[in-house]
C-alpha atoms as a PDB file:
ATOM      1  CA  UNK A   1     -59.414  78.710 -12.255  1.00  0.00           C
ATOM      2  CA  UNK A   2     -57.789  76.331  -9.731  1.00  0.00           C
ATOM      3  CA  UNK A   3     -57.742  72.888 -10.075  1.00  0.00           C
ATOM      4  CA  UNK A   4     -56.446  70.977  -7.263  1.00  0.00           C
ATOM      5  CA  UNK A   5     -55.449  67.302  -7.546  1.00  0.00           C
ATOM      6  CA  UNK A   6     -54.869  65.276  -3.932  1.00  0.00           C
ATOM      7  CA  UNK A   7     -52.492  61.919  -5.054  1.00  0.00           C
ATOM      8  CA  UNK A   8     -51.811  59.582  -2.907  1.00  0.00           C
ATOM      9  CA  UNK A   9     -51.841  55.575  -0.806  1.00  0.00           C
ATOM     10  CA  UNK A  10     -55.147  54.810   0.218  1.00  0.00           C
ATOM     11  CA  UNK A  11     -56.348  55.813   4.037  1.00  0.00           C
ATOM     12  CA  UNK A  12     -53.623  58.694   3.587  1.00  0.00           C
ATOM     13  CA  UNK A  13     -56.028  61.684   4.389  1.00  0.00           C
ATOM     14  CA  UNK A  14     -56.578  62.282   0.484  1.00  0.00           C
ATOM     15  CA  UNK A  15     -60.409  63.179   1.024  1.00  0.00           C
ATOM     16  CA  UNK A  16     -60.160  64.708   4.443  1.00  0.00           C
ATOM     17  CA  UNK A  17     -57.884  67.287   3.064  1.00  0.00           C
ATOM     18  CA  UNK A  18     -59.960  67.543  -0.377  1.00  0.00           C
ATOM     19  CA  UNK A  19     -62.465  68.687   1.392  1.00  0.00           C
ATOM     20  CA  UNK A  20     -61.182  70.978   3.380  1.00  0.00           C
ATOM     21  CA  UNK A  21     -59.398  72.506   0.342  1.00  0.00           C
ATOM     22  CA  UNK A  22     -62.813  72.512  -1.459  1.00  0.00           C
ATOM     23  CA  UNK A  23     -64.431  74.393   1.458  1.00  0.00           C
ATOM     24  CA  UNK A  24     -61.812  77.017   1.977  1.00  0.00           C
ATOM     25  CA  UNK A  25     -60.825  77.485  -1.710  1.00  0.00           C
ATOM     26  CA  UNK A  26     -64.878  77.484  -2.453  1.00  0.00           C
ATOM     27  CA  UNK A  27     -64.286  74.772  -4.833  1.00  0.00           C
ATOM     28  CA  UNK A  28     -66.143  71.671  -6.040  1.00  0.00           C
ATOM     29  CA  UNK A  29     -64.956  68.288  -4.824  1.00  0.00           C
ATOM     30  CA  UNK A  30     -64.918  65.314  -6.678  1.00  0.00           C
ATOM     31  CA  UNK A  31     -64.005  61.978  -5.176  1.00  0.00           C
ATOM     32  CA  UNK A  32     -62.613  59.723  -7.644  1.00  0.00           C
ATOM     33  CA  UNK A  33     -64.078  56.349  -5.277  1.00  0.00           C
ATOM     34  CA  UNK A  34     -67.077  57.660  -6.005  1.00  0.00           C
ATOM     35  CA  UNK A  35     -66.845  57.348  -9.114  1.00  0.00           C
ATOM     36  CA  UNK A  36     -64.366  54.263  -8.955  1.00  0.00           C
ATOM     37  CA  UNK A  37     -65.735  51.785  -7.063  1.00  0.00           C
ATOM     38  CA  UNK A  38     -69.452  50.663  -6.699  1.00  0.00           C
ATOM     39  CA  UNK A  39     -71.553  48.682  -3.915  1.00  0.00           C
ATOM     40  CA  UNK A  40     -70.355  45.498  -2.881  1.00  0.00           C
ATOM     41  CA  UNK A  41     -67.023  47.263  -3.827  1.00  0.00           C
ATOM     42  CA  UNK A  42     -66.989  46.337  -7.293  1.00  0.00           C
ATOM     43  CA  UNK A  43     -65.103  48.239  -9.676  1.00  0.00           C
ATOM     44  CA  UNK A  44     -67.307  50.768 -12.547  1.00  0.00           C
ATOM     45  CA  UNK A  45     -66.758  49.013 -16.125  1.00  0.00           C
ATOM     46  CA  UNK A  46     -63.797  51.184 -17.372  1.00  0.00           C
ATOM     47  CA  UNK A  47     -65.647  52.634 -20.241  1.00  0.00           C
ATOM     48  CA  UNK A  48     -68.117  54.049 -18.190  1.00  0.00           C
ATOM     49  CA  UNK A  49     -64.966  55.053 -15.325  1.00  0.00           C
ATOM     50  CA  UNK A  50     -63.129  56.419 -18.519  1.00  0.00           C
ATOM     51  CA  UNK A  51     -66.039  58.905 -19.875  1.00  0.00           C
ATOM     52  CA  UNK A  52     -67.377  60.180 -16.669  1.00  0.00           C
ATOM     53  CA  UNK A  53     -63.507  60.997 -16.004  1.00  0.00           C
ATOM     54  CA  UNK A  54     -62.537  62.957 -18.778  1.00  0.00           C
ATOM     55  CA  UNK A  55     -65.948  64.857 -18.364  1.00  0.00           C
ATOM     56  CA  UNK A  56     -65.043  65.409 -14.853  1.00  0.00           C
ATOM     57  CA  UNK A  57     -61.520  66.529 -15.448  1.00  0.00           C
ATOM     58  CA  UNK A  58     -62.797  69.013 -18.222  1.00  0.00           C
ATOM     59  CA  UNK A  59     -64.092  71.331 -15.573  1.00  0.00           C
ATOM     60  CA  UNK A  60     -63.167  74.766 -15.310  1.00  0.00           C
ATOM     61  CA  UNK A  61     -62.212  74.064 -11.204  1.00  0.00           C
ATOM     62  CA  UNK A  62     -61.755  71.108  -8.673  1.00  0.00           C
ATOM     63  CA  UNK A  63     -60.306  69.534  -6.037  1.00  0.00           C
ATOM     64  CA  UNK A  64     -60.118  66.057  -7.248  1.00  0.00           C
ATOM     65  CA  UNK A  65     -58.981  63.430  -4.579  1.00  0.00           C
ATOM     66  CA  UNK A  66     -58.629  59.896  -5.179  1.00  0.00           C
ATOM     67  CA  UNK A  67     -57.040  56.728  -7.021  1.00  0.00           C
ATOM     68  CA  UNK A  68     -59.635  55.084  -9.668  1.00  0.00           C
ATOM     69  CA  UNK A  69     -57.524  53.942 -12.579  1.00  0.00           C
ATOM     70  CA  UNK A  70     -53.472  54.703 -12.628  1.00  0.00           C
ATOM     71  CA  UNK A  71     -54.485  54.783 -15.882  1.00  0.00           C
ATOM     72  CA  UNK A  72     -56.136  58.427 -15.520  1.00  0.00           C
ATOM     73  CA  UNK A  73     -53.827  59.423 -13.389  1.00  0.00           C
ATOM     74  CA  UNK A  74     -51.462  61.456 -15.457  1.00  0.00           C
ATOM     75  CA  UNK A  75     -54.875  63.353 -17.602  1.00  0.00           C
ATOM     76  CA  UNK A  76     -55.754  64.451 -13.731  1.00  0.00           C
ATOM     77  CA  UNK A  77     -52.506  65.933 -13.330  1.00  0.00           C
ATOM     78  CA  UNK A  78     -51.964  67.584 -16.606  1.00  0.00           C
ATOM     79  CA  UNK A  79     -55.578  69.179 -16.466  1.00  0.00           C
ATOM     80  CA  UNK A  80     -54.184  70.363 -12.418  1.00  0.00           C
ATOM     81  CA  UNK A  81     -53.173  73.576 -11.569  1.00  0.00           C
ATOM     82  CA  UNK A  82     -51.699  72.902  -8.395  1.00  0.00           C
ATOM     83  CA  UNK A  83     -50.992  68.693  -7.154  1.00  0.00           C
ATOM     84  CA  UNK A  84     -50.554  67.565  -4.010  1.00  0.00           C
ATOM     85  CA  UNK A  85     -48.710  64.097  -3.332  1.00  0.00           C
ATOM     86  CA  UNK A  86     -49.466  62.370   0.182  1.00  0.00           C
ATOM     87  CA  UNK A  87     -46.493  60.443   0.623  1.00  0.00           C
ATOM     88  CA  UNK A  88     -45.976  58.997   4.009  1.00  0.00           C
ATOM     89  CA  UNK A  89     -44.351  55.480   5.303  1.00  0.00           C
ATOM     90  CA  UNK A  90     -46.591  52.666   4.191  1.00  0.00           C
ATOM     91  CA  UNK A  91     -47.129  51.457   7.811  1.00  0.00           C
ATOM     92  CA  UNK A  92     -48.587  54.817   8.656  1.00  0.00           C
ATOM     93  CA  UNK A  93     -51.396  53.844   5.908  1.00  0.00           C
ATOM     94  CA  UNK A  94     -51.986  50.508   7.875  1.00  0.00           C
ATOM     95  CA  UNK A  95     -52.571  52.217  10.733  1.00  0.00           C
ATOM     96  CA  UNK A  96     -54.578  54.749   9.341  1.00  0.00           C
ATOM     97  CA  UNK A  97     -56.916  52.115   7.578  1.00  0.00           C
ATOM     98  CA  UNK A  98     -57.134  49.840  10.648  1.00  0.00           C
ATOM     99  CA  UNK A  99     -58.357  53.355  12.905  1.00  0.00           C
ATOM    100  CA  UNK A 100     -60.478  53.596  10.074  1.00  0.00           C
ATOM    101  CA  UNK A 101     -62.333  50.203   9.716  1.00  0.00           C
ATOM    102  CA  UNK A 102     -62.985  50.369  13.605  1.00  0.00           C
ATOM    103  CA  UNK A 103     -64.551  53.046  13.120  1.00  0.00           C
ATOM    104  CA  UNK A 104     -66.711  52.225  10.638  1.00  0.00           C
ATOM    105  CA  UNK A 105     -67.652  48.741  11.875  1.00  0.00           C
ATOM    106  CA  UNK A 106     -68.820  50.958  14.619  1.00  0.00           C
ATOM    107  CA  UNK A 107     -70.692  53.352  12.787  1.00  0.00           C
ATOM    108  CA  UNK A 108     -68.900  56.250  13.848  1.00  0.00           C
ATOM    109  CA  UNK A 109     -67.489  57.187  10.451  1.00  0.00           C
ATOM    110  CA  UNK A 110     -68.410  60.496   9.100  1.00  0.00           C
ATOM    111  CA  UNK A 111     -67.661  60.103   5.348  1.00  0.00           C
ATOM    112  CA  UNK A 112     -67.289  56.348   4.265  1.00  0.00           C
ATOM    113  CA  UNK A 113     -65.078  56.309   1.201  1.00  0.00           C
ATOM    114  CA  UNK A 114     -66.780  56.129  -2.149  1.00  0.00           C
ATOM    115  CA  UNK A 115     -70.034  56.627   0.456  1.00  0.00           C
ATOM    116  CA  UNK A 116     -70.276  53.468   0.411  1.00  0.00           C
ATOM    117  CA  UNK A 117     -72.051  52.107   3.936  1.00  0.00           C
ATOM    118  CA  UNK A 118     -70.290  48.341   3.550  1.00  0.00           C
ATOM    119  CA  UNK A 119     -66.927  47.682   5.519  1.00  0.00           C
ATOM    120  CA  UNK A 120     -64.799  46.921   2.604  1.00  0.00           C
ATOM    121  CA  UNK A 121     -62.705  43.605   3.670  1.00  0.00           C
ATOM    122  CA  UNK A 122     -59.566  44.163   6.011  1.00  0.00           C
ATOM    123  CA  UNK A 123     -57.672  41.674   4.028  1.00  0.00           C
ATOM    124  CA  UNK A 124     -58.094  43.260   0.769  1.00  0.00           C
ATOM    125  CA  UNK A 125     -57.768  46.826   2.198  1.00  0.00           C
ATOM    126  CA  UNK A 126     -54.201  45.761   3.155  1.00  0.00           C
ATOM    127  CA  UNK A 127     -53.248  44.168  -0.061  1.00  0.00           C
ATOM    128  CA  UNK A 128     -54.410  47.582  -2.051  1.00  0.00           C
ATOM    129  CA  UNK A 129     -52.532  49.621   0.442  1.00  0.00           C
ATOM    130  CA  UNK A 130     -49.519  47.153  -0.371  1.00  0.00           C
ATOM    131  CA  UNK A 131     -49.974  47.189  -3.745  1.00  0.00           C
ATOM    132  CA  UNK A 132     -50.154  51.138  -4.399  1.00  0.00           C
ATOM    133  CA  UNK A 133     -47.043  51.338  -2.288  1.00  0.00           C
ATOM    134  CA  UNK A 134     -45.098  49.479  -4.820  1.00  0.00           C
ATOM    135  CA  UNK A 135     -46.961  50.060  -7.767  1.00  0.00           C
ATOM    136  CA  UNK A 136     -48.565  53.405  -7.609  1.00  0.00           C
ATOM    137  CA  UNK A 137     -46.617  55.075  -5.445  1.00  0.00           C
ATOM    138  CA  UNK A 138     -43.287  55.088  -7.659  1.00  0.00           C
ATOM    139  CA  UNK A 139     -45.454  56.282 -10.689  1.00  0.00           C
ATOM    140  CA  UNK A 140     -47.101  59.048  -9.039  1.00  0.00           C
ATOM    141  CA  UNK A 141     -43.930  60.131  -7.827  1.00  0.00           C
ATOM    142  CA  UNK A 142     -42.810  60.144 -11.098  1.00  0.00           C
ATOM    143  CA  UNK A 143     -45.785  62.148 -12.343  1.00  0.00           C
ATOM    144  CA  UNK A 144     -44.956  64.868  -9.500  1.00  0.00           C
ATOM    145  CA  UNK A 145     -41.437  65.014 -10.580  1.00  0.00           C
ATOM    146  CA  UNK A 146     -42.380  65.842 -14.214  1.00  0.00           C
ATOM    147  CA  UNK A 147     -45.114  68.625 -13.647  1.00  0.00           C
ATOM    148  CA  UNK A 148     -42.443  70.008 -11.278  1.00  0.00           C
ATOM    149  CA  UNK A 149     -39.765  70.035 -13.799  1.00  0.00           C
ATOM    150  CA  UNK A 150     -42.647  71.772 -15.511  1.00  0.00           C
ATOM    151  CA  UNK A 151     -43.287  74.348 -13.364  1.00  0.00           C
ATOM    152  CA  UNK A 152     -46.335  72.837 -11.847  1.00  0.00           C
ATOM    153  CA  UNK A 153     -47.571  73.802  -8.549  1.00  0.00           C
ATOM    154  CA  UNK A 154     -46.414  70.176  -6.825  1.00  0.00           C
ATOM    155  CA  UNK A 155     -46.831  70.188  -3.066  1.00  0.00           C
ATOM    156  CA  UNK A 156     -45.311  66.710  -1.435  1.00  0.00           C
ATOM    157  CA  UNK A 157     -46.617  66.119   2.280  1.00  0.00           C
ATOM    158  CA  UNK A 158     -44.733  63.345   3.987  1.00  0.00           C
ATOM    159  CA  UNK A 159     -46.634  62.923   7.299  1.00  0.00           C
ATOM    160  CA  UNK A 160     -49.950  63.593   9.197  1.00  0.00           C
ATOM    161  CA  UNK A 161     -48.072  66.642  10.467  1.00  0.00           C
ATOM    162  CA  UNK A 162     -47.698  68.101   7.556  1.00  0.00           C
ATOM    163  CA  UNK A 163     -50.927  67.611   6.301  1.00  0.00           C
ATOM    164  CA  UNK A 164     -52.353  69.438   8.605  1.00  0.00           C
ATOM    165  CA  UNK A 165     -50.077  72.222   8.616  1.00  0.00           C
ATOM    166  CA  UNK A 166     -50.562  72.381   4.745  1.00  0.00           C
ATOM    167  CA  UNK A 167     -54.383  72.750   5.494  1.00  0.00           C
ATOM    168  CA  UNK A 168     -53.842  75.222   8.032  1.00  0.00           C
ATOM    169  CA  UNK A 169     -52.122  77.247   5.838  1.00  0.00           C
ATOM    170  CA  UNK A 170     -54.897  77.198   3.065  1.00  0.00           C
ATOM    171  CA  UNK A 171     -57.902  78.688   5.499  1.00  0.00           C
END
């Protein structure tokens, strides 16, 4: 069965292209925000964010998209049959995220993150985007780089253009 994990900064395309997968692979998604993050944006107790993990990564199939804990990480992408790393320029992110909060402040969004219907703040959108870049970002790389070395399935797209021409290819 495939399991598909989508790793990545945050306002990268992770979900867009999770559910895209999901659709054309006829696969369940699973957004890790959803399960991360809370109304108000307020973070699940990490027991609770730990268990409801390890169920959800016990599944036979998945497309699994999403940050959570770097903490869980690594279980996502040992239980993953194929992992795809959204890598792109930091300021492409920023960009992304600031299309994005328009967007939603103008209720045009189609699938708020986490479905949450609050803007999260700008401010602390950009320090998260910041701090995955230099915190997550080298450690997920370094996850990728194992399970390749593995023979994992790892897939690295490094702009929007590739993205899409990765999901074109998988319709």
């Amino acid at each position: 069965m495939e399991r598909i994990v989508i790793f990545g900064n945050t306002s990268g395309g992770k979900s867009t292209l999770a559910r895209r997968l999901a659709k054309t692979r006829n696969l369940p998604h699973i957004e890790i925000d959803r399960l991360y993050w809370q109304p108000g944006w307020t973070i699940t107790p990490k027991e609770i964010y730990e268990r409801k993990h390890a169920e959800i990564i016990a599944g036979s199939h998945w497309v699994i998209d999403g940050g959570g804990d770097l903490t869980t990480t690594r279980a996502r992408a040992e239980r993953a049959t194929q992992i795809v790393l959204i890598d792109m320029p930091v300021w492409v992110h920023f960009w992304l995220a600031a299309e994005r909060q328009i967007a939603w402040a103008q209720g045009t969004l189609e699938h708020p993150p986490a479905g949450i219907g609050d803007v999260p703040p700008t401010k602390r959108l950009f320090e998260i985007i910041w701090e995955v870049s230099e915190n997550w970002m080298p450690v997920l790389r370094s996850i990728c780089d194992e399970c390749d070395a593995q023979g994992k399935a790892v897939i690295r797209l490094h702009s929007l253009e590739a993205i899409d021409a990765f999901a074109g290819h998988t319709s």
